[in-house]
Protein backbone atom coordinates (compact mmCIF):
# COMPACT_ATOMS: atom_id res chain seq x y z
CA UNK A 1 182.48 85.85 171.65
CA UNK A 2 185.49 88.00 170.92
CA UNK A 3 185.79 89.51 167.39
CA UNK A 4 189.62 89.90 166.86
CA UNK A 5 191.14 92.31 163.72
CA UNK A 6 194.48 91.38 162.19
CA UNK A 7 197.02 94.35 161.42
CA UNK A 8 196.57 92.45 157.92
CA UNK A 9 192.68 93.09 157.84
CA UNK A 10 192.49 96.26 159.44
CA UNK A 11 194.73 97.47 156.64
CA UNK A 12 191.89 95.75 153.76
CA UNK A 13 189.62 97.54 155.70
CA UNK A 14 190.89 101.08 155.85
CA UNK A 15 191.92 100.57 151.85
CA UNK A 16 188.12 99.25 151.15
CA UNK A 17 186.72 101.95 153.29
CA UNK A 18 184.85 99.86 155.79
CA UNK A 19 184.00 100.42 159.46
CA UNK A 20 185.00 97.97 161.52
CA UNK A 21 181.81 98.50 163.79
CA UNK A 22 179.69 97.48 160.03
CA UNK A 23 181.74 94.18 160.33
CA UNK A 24 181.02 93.45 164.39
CA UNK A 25 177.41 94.46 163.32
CA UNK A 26 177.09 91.84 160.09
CA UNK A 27 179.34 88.88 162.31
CA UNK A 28 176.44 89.37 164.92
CA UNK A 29 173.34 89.63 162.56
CA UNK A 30 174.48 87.89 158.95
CA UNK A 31 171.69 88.22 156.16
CA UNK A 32 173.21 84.90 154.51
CA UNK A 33 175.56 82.42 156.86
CA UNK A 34 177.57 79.46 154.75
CA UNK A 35 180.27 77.36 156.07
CA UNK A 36 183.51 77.04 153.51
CA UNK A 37 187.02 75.52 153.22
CA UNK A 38 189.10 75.08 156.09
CA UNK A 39 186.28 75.43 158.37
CA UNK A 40 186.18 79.12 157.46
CA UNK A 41 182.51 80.97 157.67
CA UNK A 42 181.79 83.46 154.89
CA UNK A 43 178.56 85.98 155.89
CA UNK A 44 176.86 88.63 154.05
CA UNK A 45 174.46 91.62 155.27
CA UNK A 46 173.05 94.79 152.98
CA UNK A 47 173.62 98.33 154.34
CA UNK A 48 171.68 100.36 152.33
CA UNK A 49 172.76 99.55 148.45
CA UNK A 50 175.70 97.74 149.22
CA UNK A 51 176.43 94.13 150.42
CA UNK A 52 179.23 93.43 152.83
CA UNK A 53 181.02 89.99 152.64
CA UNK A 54 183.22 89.03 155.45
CA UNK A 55 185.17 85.89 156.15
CA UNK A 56 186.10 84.64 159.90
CA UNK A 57 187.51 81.72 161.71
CA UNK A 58 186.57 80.89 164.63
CA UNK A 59 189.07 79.70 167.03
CA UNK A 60 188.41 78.69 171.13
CA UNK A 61 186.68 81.68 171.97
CA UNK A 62 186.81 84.50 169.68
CA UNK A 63 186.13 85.16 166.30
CA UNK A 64 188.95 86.07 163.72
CA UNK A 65 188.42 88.17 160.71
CA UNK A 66 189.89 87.24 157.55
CA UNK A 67 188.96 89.55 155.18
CA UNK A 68 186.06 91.45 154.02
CA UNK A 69 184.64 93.84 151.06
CA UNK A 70 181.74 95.04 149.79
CA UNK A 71 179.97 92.93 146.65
């Protein structure tokens, strides 16, 4: 499936200092899956000491990032 960045999260992600490849790699392998609101997935995985949190959509046939930071 098709993981698509926004201009909007790419921008989070350059502020937050956080590779886009960490996010591909924690959509494909999530430590911790749950669905939320408006059929919205939130997924966590630990890199070392830090957890990253991202939140996607998905949508036909790709996958659309929301937002994401480290907890």
């Amino acid at each position: 499936m098709r993981i698509v960045f926004t201009d909007h999260t790419k921008a989070r992600l350059l502020e937050r200092n956080i590779s886009i490849s960490l996010v591909r790699q924690a959509i494909k392998n999530p430590d911790y899956e749950k669905q939320t609101f408006g059929g919205k997935t939130q997924i966590r995985k630990k890199f070392g000491d830090k957890v990253l949190e991202v939140i996607y959509a998905k949508y036909f046939n790709k996958i659309i990032v929301v937002t994401s930071c480290y907890l």
